[in-house]
PDB file of N, CA and C in Angstrom:
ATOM      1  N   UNK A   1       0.847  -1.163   0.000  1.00  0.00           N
ATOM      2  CA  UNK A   1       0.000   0.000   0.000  1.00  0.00           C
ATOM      3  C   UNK A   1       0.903   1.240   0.000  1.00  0.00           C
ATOM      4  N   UNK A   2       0.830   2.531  -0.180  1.00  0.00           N
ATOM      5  CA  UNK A   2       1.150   3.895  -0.881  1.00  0.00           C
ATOM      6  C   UNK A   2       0.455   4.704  -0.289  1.00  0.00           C
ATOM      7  N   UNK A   3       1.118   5.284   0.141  1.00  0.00           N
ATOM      8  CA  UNK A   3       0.391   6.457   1.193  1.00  0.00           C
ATOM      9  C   UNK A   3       1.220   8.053   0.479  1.00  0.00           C
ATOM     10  N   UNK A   4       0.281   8.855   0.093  1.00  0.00           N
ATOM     11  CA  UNK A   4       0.446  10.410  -0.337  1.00  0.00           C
ATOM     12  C   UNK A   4       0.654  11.166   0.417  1.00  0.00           C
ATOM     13  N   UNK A   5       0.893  12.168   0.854  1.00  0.00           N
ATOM     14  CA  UNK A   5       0.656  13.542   1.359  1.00  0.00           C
ATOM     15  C   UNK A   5       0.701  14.506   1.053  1.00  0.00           C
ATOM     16  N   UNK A   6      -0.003  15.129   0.718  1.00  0.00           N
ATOM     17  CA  UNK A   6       0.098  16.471   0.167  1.00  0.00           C
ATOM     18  C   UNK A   6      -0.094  17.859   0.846  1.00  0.00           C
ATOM     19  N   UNK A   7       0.378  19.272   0.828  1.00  0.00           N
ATOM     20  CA  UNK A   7       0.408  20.000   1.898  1.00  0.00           C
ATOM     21  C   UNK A   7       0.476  21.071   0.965  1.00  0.00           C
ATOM     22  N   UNK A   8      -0.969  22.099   0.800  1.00  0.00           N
ATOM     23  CA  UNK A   8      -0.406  23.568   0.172  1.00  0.00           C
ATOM     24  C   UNK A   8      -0.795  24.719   0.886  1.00  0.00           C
ATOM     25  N   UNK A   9      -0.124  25.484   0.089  1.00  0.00           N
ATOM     26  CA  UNK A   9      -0.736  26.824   0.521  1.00  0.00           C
ATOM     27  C   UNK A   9      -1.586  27.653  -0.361  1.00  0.00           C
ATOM     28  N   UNK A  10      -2.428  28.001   0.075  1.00  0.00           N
ATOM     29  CA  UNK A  10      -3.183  28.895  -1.447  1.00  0.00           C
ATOM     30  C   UNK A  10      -2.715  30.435  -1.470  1.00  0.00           C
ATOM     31  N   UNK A  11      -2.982  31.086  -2.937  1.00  0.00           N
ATOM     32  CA  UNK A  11      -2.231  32.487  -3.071  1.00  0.00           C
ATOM     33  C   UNK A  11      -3.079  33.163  -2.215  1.00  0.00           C
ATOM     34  N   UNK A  12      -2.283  34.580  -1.930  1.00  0.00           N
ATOM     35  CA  UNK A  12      -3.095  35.471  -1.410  1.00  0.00           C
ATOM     36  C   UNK A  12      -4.389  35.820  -1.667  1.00  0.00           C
ATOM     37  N   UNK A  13      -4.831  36.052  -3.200  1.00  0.00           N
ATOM     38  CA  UNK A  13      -5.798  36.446  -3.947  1.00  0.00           C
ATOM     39  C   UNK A  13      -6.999  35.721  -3.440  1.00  0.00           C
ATOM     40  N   UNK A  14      -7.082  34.407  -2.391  1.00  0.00           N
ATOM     41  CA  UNK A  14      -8.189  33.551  -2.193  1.00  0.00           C
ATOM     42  C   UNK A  14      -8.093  33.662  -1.088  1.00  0.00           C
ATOM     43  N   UNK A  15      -7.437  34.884  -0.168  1.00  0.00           N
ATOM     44  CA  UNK A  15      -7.821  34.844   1.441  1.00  0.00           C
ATOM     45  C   UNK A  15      -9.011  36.569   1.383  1.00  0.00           C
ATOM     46  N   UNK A  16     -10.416  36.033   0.881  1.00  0.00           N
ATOM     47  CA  UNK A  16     -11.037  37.340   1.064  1.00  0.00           C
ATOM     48  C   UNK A  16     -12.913  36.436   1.560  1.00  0.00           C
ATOM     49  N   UNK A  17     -13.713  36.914   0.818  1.00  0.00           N
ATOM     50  CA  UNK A  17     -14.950  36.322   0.971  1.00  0.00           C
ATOM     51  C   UNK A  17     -15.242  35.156   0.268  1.00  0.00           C
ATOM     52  N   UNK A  18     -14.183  34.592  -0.728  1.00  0.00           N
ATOM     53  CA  UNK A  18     -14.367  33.637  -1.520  1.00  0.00           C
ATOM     54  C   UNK A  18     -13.795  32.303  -1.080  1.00  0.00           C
ATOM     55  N   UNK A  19     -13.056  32.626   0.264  1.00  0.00           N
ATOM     56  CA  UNK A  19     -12.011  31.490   0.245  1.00  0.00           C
ATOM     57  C   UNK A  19     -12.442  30.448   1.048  1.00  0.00           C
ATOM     58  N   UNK A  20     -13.275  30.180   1.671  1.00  0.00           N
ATOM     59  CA  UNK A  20     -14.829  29.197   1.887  1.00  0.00           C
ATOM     60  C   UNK A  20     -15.086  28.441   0.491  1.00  0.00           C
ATOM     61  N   UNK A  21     -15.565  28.866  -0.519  1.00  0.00           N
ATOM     62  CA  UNK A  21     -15.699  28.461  -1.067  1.00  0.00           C
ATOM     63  C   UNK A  21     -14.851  27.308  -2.417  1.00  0.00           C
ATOM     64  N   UNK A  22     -13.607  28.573  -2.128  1.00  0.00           N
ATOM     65  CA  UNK A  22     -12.707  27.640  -3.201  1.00  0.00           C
ATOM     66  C   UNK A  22     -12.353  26.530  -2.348  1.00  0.00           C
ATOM     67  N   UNK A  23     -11.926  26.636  -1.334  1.00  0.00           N
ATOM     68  CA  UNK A  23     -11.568  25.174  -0.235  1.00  0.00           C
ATOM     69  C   UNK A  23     -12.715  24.595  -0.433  1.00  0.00           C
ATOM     70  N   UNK A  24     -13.479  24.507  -0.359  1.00  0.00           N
ATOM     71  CA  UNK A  24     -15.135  23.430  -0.338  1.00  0.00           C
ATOM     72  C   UNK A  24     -15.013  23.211  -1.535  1.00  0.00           C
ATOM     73  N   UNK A  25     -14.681  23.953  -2.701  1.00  0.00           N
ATOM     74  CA  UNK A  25     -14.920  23.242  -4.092  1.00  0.00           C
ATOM     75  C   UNK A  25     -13.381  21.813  -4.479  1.00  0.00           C
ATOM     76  N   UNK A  26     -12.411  22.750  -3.818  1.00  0.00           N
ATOM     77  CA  UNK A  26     -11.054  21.808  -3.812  1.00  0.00           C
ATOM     78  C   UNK A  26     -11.470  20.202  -3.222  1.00  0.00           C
ATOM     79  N   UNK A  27     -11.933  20.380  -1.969  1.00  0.00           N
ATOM     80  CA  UNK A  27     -12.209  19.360  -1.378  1.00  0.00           C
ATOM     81  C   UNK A  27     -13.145  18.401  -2.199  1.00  0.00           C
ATOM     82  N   UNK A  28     -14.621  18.469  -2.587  1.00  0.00           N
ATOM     83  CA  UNK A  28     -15.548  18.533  -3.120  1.00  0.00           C
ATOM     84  C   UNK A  28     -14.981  17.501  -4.253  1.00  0.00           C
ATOM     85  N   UNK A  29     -13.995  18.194  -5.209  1.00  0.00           N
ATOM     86  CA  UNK A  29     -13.560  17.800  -6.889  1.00  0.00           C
ATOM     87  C   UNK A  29     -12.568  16.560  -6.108  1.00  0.00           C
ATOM     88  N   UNK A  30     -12.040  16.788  -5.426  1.00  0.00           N
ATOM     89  CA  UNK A  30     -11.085  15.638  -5.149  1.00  0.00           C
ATOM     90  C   UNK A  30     -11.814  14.679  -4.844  1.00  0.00           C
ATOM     91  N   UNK A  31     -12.638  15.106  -3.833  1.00  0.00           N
ATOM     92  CA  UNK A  31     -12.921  13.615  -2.776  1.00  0.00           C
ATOM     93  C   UNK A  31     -14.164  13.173  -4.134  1.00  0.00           C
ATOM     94  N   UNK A  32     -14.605  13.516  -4.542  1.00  0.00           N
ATOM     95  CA  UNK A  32     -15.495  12.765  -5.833  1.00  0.00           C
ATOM     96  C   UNK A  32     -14.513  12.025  -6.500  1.00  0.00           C
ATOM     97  N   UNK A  33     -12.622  11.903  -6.442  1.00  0.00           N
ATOM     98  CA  UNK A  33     -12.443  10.654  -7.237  1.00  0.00           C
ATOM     99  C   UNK A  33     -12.630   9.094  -6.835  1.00  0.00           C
ATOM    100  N   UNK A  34     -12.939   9.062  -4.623  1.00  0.00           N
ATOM    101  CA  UNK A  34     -13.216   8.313  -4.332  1.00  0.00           C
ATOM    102  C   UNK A  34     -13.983   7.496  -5.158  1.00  0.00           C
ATOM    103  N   UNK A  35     -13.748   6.067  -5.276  1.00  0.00           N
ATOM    104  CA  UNK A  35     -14.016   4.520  -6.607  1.00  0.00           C
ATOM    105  C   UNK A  35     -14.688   5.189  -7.591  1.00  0.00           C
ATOM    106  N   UNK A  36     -14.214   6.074  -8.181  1.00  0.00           N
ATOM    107  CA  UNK A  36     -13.299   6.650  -9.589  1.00  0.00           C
ATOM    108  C   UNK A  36     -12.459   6.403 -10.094  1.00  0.00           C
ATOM    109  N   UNK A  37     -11.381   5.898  -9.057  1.00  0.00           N
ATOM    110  CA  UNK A  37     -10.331   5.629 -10.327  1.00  0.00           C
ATOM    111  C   UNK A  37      -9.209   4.654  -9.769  1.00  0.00           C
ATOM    112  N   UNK A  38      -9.110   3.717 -10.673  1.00  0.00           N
ATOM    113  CA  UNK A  38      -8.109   2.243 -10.592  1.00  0.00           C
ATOM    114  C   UNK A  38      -6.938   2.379  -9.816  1.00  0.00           C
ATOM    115  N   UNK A  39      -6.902   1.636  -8.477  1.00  0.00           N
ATOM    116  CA  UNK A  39      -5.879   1.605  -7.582  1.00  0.00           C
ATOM    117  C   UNK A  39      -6.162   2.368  -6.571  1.00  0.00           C
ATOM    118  N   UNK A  40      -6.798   3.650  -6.341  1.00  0.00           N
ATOM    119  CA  UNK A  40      -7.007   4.618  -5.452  1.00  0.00           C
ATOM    120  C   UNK A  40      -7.946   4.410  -4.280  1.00  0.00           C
ATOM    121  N   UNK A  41      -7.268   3.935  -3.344  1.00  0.00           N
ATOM    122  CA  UNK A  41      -7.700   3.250  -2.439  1.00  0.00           C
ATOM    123  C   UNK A  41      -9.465   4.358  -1.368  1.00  0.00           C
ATOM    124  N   UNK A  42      -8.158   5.633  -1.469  1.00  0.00           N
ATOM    125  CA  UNK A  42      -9.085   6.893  -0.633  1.00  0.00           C
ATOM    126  C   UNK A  42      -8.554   7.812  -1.043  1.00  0.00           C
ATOM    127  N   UNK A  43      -9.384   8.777  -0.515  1.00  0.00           N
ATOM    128  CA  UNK A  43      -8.405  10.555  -0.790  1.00  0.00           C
ATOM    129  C   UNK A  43      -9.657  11.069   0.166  1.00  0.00           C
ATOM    130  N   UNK A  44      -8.558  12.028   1.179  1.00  0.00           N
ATOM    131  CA  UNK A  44      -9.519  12.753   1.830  1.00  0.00           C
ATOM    132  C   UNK A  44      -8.599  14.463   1.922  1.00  0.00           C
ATOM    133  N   UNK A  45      -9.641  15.029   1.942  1.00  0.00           N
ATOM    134  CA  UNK A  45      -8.920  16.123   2.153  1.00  0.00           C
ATOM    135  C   UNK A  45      -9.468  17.242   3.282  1.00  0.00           C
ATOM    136  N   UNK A  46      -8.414  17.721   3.747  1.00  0.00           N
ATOM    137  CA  UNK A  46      -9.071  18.660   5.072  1.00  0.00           C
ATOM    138  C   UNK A  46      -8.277  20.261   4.460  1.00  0.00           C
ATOM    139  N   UNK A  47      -9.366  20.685   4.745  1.00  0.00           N
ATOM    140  CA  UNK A  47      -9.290  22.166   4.275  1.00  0.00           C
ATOM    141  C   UNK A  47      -9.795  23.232   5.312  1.00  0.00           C
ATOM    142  N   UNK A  48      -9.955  22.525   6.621  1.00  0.00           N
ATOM    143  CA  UNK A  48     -10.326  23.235   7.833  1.00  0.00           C
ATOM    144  C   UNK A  48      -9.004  23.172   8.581  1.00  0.00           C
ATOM    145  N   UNK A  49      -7.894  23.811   8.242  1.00  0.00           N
ATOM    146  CA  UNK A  49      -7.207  23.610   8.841  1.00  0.00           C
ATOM    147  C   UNK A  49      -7.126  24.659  10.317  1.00  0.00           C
ATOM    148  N   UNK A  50      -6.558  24.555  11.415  1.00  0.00           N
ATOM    149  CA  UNK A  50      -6.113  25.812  12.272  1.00  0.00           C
ATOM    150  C   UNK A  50      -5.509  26.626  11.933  1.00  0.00           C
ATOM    151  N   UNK A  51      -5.545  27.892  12.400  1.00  0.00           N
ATOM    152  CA  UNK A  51      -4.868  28.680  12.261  1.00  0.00           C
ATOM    153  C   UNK A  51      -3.517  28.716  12.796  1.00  0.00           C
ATOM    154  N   UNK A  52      -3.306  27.849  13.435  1.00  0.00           N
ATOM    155  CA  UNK A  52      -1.657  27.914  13.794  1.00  0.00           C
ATOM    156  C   UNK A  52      -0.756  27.052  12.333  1.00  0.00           C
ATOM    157  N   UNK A  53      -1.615  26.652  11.632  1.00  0.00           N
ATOM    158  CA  UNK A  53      -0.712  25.469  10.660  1.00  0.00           C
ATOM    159  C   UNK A  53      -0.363  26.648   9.699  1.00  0.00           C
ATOM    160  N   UNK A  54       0.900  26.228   8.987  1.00  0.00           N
ATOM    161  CA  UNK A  54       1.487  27.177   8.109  1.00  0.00           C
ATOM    162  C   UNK A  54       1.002  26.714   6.364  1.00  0.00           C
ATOM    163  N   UNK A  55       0.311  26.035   6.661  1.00  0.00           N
ATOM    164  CA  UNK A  55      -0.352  25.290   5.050  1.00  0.00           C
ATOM    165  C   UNK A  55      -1.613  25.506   5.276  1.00  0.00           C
ATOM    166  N   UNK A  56      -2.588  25.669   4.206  1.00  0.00           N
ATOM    167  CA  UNK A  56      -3.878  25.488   4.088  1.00  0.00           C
ATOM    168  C   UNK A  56      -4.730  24.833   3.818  1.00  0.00           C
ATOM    169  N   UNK A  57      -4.104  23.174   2.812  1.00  0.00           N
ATOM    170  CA  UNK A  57      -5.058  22.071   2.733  1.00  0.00           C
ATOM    171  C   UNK A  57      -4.051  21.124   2.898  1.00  0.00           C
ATOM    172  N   UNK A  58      -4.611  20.044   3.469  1.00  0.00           N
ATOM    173  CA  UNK A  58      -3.815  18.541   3.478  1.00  0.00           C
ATOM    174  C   UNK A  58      -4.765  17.859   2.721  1.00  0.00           C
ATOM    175  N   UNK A  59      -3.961  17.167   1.720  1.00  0.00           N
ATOM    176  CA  UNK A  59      -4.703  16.196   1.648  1.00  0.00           C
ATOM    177  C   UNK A  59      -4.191  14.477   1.275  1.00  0.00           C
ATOM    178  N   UNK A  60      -4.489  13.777   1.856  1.00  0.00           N
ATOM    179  CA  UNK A  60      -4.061  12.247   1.943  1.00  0.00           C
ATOM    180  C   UNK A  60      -5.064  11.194   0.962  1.00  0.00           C
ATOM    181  N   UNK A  61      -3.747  10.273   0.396  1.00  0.00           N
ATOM    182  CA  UNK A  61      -4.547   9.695  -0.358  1.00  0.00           C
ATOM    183  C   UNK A  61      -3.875   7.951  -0.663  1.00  0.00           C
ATOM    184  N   UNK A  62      -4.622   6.438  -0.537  1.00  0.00           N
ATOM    185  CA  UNK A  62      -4.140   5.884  -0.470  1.00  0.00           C
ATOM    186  C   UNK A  62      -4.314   5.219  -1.509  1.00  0.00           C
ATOM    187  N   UNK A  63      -3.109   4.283  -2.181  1.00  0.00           N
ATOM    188  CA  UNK A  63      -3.016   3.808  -3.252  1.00  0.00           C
ATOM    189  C   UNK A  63      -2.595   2.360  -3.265  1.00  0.00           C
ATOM    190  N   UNK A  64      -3.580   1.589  -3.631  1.00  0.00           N
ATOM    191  CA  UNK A  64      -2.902   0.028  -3.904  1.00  0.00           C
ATOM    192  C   UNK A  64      -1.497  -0.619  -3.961  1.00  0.00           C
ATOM    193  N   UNK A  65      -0.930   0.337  -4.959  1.00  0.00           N
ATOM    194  CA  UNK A  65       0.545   0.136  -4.914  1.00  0.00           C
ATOM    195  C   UNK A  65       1.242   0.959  -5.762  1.00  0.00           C
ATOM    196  N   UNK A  66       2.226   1.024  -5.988  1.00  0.00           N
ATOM    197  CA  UNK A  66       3.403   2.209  -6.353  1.00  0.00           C
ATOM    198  C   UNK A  66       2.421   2.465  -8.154  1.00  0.00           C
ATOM    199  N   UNK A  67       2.453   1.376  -8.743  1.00  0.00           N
ATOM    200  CA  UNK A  67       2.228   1.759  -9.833  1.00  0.00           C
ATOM    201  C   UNK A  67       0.899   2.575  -9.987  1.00  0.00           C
ATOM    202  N   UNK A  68      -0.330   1.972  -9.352  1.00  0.00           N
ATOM    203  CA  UNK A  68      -1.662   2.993  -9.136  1.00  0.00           C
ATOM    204  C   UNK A  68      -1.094   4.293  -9.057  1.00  0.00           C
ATOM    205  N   UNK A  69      -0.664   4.761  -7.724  1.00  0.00           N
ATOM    206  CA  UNK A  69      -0.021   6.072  -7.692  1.00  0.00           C
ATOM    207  C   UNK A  69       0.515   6.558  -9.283  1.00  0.00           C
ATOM    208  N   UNK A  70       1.273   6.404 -10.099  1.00  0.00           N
ATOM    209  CA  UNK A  70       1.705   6.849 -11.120  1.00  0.00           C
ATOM    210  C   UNK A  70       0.845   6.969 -12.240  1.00  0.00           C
ATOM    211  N   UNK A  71      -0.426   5.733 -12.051  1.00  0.00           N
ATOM    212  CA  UNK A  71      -1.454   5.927 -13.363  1.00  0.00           C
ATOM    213  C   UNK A  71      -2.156   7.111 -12.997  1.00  0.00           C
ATOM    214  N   UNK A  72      -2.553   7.053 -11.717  1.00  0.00           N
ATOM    215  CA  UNK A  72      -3.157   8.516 -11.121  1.00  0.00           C
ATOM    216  C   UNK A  72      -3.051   9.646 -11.352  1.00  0.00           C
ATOM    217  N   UNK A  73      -1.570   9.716 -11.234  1.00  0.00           N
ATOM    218  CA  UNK A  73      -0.760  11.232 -11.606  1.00  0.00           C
ATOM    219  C   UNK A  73      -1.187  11.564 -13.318  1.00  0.00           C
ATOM    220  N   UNK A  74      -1.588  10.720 -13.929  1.00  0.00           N
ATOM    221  CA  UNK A  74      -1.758  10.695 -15.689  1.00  0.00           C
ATOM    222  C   UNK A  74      -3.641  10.571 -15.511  1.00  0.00           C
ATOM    223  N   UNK A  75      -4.557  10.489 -14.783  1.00  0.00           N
ATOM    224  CA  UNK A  75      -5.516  10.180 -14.824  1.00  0.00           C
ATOM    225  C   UNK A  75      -6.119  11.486 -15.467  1.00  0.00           C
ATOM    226  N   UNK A  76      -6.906  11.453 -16.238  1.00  0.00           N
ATOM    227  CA  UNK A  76      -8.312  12.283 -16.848  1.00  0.00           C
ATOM    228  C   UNK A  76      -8.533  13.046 -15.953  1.00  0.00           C
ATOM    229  N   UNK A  77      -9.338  12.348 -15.148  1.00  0.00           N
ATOM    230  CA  UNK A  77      -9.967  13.043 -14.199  1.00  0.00           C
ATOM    231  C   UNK A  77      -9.470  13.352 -13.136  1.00  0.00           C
ATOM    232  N   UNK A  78      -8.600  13.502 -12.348  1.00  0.00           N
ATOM    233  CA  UNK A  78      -7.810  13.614 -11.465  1.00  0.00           C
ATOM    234  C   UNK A  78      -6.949  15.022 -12.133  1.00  0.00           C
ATOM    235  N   UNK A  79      -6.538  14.790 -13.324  1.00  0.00           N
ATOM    236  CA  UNK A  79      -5.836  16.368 -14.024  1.00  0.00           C
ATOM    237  C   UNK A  79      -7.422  17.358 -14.073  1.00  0.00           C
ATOM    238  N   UNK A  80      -8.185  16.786 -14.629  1.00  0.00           N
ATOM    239  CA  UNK A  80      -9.054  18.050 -14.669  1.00  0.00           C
ATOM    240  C   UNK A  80      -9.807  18.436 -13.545  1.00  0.00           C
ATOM    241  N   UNK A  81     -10.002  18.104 -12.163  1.00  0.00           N
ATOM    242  CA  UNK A  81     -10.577  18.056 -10.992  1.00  0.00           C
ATOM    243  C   UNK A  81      -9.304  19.318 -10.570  1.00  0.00           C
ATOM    244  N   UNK A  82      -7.786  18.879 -10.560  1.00  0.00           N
ATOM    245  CA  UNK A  82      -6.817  20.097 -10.278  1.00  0.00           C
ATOM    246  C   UNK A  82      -6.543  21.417 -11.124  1.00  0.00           C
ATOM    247  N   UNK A  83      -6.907  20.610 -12.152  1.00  0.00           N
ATOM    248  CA  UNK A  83      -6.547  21.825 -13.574  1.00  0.00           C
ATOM    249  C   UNK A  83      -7.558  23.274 -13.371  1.00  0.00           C
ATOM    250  N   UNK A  84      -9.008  22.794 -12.675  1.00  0.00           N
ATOM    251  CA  UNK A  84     -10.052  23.582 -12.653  1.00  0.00           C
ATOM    252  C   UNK A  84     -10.002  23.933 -11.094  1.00  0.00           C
ATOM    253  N   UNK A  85      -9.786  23.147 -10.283  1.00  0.00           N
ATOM    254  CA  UNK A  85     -10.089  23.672  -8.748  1.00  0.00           C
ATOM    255  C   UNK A  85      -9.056  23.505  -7.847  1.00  0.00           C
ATOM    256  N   UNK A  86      -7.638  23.317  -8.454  1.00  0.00           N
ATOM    257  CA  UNK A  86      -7.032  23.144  -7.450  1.00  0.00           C
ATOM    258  C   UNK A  86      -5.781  24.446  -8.109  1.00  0.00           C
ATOM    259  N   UNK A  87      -4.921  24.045  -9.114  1.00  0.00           N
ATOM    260  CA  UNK A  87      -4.297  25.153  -9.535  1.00  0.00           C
ATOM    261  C   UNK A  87      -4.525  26.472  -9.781  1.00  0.00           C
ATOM    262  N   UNK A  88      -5.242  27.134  -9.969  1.00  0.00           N
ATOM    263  CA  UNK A  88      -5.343  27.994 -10.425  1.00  0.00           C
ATOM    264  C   UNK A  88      -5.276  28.844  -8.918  1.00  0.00           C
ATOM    265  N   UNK A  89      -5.314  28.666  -7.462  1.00  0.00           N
ATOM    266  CA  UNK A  89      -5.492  28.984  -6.188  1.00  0.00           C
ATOM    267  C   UNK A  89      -4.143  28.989  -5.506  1.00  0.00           C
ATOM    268  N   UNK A  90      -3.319  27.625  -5.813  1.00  0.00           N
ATOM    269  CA  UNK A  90      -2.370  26.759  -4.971  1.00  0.00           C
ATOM    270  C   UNK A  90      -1.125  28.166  -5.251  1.00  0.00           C
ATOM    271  N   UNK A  91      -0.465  28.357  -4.299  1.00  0.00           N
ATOM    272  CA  UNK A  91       0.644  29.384  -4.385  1.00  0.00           C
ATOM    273  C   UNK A  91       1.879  28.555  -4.381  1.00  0.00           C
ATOM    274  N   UNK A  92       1.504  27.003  -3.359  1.00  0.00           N
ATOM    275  CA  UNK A  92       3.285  26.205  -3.349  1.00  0.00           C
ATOM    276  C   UNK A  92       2.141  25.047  -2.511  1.00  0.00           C
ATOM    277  N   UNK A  93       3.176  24.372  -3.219  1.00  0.00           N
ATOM    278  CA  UNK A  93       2.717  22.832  -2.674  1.00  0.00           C
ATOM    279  C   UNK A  93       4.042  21.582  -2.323  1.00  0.00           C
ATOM    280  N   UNK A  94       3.535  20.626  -1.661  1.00  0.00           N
ATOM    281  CA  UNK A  94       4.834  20.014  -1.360  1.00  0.00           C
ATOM    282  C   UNK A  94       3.816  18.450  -1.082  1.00  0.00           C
ATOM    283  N   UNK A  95       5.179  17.458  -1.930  1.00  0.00           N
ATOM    284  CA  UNK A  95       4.301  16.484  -1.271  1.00  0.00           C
ATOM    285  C   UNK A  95       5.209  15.128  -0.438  1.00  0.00           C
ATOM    286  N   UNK A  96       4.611  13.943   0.031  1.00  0.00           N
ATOM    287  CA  UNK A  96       5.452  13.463   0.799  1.00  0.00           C
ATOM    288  C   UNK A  96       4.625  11.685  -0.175  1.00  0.00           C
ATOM    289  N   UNK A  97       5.930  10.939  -0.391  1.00  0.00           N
ATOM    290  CA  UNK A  97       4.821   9.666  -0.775  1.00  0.00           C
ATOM    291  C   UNK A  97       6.161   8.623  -0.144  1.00  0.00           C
ATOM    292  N   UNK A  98       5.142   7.113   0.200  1.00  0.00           N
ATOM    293  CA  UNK A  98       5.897   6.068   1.126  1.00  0.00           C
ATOM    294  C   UNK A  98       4.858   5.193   1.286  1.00  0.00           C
ATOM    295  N   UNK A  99       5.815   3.787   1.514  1.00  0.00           N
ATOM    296  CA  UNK A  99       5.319   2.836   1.346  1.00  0.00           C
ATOM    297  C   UNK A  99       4.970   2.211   3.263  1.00  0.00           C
ATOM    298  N   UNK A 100       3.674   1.377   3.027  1.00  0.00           N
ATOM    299  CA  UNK A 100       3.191   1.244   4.272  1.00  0.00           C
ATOM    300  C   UNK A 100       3.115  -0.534   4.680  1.00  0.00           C
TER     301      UNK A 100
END
């Protein structure tokens, strides 16, 4: 099993009245790939983070095995779920992946 982590920060431009919403839509597009797509065990994402954390979304995601993870990264839907609701926000991202 393959365990993700992912950790961003979003740009400035999305800390005003909107930024409720783009986090709920981030979350929202992701967690809909749950048994969507081959190998991808889960994906959850938390976008409520505290205010003491220096990132603004985590999100974790588990994968059958090394190769799932890599079809993923190439998936349809998984590029256009980020292409539309996740990039266009994200200022820096970082991720962490390992085997369990």
């Amino acid at each position: 099993m393959i365990k993700q982590v992912i950790i961003m920060s979003l740009q400035d431009k999305c800390f005003g009245p909107n930024l409720e919403t783009i986090k709920n839509n981030m979350k929202i597009r992701l967690e809909d790939l749950n048994g969507n797509v081959n190998g991808l065990q889960n994906i959850k994402v938390q976008s409520d983070c505290l205010k003491s954390s220096n990132a603004d979304v985590f999100v974790e995601l588990t994968f059958e095995n090394e190769e799932a993870l890599k079809n993923f990264k190439s998936n349809e839907d998984y590029n256009a779920a980020t292409k539309e609701a996740v990039v266009p926000f994200v200022a820096s991202r970082t991720h962490v992946e390992f085997e369990m």
